[in-house]
PDB file of N, CA and C in Angstrom:
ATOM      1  N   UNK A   1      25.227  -8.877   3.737  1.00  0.00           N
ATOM      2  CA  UNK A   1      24.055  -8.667   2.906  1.00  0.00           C
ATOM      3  C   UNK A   1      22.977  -9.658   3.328  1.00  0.00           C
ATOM      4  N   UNK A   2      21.691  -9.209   3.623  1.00  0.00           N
ATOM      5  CA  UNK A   2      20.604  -9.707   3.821  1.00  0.00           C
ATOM      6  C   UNK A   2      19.755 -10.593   2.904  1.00  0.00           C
ATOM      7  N   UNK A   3      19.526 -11.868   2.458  1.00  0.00           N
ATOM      8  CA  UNK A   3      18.836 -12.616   1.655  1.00  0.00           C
ATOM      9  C   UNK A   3      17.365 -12.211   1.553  1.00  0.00           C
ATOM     10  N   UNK A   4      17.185 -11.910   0.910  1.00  0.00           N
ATOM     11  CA  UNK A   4      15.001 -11.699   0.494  1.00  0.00           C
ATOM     12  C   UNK A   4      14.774 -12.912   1.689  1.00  0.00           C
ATOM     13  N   UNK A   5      15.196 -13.875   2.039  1.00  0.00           N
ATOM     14  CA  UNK A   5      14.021 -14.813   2.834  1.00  0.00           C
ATOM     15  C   UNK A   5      14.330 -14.730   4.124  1.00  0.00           C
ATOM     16  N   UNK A   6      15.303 -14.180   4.173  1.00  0.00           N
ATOM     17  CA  UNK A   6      15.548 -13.062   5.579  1.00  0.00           C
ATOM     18  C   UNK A   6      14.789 -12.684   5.876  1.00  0.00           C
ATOM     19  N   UNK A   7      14.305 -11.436   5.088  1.00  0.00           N
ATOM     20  CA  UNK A   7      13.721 -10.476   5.054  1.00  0.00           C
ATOM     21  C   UNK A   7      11.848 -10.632   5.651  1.00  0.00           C
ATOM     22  N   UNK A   8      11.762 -11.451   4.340  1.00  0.00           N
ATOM     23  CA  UNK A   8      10.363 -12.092   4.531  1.00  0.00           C
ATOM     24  C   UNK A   8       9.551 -12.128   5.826  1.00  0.00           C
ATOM     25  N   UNK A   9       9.809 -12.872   6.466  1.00  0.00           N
ATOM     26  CA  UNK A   9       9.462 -13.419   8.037  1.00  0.00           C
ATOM     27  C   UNK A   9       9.461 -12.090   8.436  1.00  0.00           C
ATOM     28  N   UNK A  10       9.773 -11.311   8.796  1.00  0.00           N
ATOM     29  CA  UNK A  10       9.769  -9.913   9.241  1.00  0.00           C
ATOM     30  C   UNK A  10       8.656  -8.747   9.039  1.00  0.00           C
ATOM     31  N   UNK A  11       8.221  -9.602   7.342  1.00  0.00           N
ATOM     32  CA  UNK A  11       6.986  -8.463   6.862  1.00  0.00           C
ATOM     33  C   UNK A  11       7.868  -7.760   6.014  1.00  0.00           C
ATOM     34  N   UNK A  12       9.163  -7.533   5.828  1.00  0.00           N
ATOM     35  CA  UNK A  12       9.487  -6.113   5.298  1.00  0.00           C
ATOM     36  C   UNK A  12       9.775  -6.375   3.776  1.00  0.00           C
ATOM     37  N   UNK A  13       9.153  -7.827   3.290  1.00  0.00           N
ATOM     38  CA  UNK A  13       8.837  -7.142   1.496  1.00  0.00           C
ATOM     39  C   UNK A  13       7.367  -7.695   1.599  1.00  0.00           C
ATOM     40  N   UNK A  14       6.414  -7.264   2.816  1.00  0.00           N
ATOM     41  CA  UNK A  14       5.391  -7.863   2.581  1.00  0.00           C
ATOM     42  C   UNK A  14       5.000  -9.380   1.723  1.00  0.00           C
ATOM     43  N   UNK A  15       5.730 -10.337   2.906  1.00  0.00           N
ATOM     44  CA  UNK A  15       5.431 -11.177   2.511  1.00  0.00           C
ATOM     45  C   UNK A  15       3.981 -11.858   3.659  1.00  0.00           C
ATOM     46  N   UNK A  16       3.469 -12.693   2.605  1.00  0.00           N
ATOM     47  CA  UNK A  16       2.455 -13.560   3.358  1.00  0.00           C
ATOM     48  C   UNK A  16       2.623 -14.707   3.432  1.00  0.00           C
ATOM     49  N   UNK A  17       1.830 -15.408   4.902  1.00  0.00           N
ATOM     50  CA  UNK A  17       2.246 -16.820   4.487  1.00  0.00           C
ATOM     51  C   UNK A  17       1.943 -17.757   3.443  1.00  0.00           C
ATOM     52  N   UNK A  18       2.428 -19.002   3.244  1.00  0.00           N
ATOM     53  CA  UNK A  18       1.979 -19.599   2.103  1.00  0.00           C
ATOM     54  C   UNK A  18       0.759 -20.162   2.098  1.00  0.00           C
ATOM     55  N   UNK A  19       0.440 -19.977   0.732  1.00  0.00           N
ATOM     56  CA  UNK A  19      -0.973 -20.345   0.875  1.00  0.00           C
ATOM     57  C   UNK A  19      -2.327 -19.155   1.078  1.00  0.00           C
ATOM     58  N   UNK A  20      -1.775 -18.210   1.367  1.00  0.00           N
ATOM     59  CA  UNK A  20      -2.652 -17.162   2.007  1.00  0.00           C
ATOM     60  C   UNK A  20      -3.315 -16.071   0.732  1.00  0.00           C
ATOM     61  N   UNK A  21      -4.277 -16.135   0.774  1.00  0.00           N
ATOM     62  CA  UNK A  21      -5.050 -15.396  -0.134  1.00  0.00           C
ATOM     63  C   UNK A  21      -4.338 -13.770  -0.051  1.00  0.00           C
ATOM     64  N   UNK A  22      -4.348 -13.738  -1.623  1.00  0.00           N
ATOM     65  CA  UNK A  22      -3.909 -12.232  -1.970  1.00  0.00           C
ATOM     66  C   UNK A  22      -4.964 -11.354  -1.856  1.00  0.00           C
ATOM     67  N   UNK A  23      -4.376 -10.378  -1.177  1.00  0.00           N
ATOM     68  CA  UNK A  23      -5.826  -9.260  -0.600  1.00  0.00           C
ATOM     69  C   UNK A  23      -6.060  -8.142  -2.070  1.00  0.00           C
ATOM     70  N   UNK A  24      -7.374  -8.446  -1.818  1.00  0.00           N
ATOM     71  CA  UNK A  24      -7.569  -7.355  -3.042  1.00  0.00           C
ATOM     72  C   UNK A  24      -8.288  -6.067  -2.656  1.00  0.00           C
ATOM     73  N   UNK A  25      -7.669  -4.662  -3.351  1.00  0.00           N
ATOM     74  CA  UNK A  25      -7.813  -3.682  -2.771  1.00  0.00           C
ATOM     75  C   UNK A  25      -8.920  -3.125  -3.648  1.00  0.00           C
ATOM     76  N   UNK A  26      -9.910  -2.167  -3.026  1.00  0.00           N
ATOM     77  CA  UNK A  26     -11.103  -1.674  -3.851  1.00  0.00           C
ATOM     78  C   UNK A  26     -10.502  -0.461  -4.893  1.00  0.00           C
ATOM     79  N   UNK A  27     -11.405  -0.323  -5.701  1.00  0.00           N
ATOM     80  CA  UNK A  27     -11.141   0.840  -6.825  1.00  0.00           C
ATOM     81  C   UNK A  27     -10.516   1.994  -5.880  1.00  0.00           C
ATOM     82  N   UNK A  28     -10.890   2.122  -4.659  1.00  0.00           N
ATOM     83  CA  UNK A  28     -10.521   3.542  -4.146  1.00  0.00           C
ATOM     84  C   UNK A  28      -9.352   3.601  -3.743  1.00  0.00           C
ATOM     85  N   UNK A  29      -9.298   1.885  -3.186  1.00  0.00           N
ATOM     86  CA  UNK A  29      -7.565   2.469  -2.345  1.00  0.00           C
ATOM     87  C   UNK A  29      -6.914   2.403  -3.292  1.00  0.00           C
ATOM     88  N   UNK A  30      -6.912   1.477  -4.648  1.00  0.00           N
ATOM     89  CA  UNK A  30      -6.168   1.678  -5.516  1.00  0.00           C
ATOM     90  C   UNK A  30      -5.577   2.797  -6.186  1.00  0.00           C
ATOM     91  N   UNK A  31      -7.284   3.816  -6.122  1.00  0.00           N
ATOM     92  CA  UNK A  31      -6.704   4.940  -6.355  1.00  0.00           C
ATOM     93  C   UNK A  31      -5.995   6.421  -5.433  1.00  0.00           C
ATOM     94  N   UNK A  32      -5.817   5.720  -3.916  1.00  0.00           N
ATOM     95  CA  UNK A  32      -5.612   6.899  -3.301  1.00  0.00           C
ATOM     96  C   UNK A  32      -3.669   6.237  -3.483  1.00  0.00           C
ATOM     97  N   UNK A  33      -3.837   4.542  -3.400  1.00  0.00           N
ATOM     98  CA  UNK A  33      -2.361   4.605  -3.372  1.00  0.00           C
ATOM     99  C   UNK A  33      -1.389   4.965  -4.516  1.00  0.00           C
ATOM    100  N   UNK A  34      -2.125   5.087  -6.090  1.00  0.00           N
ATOM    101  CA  UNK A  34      -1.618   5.560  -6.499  1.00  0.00           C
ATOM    102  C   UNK A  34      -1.035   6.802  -6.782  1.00  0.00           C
ATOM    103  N   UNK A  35      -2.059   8.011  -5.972  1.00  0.00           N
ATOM    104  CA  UNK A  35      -1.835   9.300  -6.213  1.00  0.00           C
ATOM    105  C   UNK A  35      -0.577   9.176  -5.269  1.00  0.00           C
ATOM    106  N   UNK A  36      -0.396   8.280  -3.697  1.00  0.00           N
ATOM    107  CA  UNK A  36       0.346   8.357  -3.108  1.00  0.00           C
ATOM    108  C   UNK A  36       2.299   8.323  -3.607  1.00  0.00           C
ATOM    109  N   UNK A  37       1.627   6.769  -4.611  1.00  0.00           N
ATOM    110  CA  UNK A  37       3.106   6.659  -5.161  1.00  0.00           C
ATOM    111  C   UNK A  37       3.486   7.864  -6.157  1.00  0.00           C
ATOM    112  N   UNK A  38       2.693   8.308  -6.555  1.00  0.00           N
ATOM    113  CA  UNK A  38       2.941   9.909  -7.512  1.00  0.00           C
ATOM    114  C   UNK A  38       3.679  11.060  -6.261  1.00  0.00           C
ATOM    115  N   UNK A  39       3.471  11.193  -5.123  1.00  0.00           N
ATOM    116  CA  UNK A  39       4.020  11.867  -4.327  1.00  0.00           C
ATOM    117  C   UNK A  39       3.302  12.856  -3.707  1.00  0.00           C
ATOM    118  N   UNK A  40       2.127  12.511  -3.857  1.00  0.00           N
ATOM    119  CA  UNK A  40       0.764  13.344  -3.357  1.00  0.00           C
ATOM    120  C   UNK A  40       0.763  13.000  -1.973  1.00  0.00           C
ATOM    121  N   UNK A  41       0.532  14.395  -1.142  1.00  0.00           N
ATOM    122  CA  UNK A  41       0.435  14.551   0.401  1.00  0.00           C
ATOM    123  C   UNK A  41      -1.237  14.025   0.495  1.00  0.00           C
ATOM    124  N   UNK A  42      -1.950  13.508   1.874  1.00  0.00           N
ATOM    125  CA  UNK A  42      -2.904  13.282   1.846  1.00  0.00           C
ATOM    126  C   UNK A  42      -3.768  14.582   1.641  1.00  0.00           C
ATOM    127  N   UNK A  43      -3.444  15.820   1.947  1.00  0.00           N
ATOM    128  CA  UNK A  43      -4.308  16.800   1.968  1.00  0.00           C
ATOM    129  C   UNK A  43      -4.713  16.553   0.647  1.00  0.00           C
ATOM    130  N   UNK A  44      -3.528  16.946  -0.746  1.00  0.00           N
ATOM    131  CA  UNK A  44      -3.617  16.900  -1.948  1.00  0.00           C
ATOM    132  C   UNK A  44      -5.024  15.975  -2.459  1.00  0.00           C
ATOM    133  N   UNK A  45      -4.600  14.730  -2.140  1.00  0.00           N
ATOM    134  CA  UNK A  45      -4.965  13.543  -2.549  1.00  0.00           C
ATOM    135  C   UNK A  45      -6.687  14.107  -2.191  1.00  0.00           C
ATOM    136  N   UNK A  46      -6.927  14.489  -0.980  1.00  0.00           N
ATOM    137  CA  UNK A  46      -8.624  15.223  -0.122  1.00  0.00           C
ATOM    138  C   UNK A  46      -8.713  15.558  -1.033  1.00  0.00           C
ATOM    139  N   UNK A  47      -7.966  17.229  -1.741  1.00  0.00           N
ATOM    140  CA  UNK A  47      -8.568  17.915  -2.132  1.00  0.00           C
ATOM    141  C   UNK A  47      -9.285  17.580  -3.801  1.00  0.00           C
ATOM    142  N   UNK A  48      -8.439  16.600  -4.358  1.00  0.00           N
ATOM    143  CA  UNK A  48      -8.362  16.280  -5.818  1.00  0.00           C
ATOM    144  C   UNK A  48      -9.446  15.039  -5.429  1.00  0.00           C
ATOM    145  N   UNK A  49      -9.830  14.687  -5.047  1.00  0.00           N
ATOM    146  CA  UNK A  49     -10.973  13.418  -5.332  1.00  0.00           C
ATOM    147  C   UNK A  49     -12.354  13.562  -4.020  1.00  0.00           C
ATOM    148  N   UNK A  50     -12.153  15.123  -3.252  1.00  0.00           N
ATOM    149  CA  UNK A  50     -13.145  15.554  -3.171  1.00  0.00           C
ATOM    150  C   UNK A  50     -13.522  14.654  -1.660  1.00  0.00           C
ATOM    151  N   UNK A  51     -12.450  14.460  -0.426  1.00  0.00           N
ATOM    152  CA  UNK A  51     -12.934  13.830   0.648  1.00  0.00           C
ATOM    153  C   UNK A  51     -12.030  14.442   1.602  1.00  0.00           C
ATOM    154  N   UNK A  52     -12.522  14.069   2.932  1.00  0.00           N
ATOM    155  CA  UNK A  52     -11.583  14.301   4.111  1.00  0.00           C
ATOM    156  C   UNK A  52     -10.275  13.919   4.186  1.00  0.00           C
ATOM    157  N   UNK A  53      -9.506  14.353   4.946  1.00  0.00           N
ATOM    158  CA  UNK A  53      -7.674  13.982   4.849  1.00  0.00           C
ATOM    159  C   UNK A  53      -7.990  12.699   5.584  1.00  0.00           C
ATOM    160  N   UNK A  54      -8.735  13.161   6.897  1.00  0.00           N
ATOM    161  CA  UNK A  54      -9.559  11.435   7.400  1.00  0.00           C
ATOM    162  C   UNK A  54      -9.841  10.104   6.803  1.00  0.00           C
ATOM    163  N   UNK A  55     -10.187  10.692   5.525  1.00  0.00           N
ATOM    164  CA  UNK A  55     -10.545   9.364   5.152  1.00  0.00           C
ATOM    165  C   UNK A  55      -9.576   9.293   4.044  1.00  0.00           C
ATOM    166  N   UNK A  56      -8.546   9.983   3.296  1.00  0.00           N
ATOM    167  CA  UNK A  56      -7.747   9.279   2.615  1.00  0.00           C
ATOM    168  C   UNK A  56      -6.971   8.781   3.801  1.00  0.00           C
ATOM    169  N   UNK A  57      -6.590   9.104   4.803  1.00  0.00           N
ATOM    170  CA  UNK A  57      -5.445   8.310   5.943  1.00  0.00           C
ATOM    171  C   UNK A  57      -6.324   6.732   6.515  1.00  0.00           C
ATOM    172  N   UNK A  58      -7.575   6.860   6.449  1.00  0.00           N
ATOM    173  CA  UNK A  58      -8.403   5.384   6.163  1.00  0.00           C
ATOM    174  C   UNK A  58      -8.207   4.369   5.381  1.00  0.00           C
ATOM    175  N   UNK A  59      -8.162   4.797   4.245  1.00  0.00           N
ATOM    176  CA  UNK A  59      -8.052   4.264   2.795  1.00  0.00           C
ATOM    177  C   UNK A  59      -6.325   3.766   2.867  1.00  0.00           C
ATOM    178  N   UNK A  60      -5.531   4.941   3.152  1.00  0.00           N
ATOM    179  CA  UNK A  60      -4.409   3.974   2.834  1.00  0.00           C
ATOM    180  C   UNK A  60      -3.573   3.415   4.343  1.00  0.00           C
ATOM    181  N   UNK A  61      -4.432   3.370   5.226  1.00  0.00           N
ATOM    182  CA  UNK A  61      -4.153   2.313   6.519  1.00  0.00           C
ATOM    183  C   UNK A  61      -5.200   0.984   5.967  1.00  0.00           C
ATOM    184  N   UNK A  62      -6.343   0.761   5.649  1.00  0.00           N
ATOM    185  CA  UNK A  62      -6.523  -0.211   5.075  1.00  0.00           C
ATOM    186  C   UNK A  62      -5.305  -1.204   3.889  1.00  0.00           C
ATOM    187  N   UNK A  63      -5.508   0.011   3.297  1.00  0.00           N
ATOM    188  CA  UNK A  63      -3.832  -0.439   1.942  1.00  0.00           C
ATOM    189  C   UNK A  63      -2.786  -1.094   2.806  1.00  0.00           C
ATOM    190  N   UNK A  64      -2.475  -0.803   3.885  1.00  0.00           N
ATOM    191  CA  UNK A  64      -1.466  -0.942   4.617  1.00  0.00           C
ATOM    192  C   UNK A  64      -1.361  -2.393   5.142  1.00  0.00           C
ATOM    193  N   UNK A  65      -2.598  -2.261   5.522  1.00  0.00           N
ATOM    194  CA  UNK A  65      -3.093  -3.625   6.436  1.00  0.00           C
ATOM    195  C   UNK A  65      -2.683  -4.855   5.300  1.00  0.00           C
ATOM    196  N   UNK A  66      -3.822  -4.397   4.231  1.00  0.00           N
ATOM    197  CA  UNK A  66      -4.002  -5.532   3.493  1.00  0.00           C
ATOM    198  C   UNK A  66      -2.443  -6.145   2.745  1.00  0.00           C
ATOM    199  N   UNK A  67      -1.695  -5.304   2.155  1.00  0.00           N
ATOM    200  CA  UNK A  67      -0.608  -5.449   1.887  1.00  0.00           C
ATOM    201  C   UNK A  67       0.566  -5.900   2.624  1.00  0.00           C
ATOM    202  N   UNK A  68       0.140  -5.796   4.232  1.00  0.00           N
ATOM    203  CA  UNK A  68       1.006  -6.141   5.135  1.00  0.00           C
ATOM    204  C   UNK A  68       2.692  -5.487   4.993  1.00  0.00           C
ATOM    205  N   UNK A  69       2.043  -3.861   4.963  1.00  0.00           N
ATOM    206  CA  UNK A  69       2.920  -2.669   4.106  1.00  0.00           C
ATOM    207  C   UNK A  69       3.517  -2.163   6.162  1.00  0.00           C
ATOM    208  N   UNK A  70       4.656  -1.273   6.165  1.00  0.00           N
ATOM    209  CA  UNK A  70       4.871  -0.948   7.450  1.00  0.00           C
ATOM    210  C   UNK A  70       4.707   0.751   7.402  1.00  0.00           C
ATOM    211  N   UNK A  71       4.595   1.327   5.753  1.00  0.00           N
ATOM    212  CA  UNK A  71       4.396   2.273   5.936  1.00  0.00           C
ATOM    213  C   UNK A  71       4.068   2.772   4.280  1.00  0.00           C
ATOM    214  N   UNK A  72       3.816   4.062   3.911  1.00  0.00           N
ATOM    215  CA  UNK A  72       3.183   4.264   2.362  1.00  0.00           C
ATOM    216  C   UNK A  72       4.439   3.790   1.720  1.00  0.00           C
ATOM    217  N   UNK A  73       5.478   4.240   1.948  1.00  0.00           N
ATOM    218  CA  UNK A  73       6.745   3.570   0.831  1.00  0.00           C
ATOM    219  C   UNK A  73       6.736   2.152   0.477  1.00  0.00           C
ATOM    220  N   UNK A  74       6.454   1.312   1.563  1.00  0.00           N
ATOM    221  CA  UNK A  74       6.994   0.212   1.348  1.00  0.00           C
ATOM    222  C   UNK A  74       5.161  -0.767   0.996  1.00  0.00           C
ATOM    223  N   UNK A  75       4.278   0.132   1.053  1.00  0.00           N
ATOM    224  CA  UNK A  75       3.127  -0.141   0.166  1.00  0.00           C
ATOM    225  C   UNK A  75       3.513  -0.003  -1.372  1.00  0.00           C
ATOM    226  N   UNK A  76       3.992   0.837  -1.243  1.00  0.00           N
ATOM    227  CA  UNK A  76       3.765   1.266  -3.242  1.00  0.00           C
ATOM    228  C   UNK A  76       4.597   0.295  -3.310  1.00  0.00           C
ATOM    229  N   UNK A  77       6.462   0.621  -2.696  1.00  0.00           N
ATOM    230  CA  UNK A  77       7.335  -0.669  -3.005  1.00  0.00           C
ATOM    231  C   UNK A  77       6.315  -2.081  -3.619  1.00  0.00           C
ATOM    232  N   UNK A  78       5.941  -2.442  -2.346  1.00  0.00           N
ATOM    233  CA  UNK A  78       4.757  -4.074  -2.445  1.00  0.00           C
ATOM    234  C   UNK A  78       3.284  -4.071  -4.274  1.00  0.00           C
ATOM    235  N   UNK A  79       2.998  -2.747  -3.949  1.00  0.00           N
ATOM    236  CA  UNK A  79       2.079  -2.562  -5.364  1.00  0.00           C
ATOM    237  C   UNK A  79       2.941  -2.708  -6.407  1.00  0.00           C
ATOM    238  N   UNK A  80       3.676  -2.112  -6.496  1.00  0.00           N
ATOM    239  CA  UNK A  80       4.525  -2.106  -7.978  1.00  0.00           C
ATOM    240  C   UNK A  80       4.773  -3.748  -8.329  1.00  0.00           C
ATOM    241  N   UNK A  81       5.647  -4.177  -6.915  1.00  0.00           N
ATOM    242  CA  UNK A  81       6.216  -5.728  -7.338  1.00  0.00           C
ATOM    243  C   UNK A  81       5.027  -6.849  -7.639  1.00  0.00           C
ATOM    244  N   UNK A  82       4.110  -6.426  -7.140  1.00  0.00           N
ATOM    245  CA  UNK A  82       2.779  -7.472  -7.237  1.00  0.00           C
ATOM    246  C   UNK A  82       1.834  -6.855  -8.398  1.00  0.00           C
ATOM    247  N   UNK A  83       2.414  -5.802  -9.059  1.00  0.00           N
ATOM    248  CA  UNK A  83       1.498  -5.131 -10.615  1.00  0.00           C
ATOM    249  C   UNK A  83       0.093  -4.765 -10.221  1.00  0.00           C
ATOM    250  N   UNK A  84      -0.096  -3.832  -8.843  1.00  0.00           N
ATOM    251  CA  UNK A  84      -1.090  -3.124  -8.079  1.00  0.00           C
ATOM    252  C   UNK A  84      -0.882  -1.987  -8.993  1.00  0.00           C
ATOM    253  N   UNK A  85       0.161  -1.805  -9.052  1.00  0.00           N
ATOM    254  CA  UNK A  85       0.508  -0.426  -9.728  1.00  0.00           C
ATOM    255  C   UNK A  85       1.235  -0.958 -10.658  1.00  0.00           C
ATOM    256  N   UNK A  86       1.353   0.148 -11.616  1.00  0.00           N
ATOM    257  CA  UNK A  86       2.498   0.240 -13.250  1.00  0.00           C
ATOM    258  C   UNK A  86       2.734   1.608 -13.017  1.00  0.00           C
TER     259      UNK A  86
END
C-alpha cells in the first residue's frame, strides 16, 4: 500500500509545493468543472451554457493546469478535497 506522501511528489493527489499559492479558478471553470463532475460530455456542457466544445476543452485544460489535475477525474477528485466543489 502506497502512503499519500508517496503519492504527492508525483502530482497524483495534486499536490503543490509548500508554500505555493492556491490557484484560483474563475466563475467559468468553476462552472464547466462542475457540470464535468455531474458527468456532462463537453459537447453537453457547449450546448447548455451556449459555447464551442473548443472552448469548454480550454476551460477545463486550464482547470487542469491550475489544479495540477492529470486528467478531468482526478480534477474533480482535487475540487471536492479542496471544497472547489460540494
Amino acid at each position: 500500500m502506497l502512503k499519500p506522501q508517496a503519492l504527492a511528489p508525483a502530482g497524483v493527489l495534486g499536490a503543490r509545493p509548500p508554500g505555493a499559492p492556491v490557484p484560483q479558478l474563475t466563475r467559468r471553470e468553476t462552472e464547466m468543472l462542475a457540470r464535468a463532475a455531474a458527468g456532462h460530455s463537453n459537447r453537453r456542457i457547449a450546448d447548455d451554457v451556449f459555447v464551442s466544445e473548443d472552448t469548454v476543452k480550454t476551460h477545463l485544460r486550464r482547470v487542469n493546469a491550475k489544479l495540477g489535475a492529470t486528467n478531468r477525474a482526478h480534477a474533480v477528485a482535487i475540487a471536492f478535497r479542496r471544497g472547489i466543489l460540494r
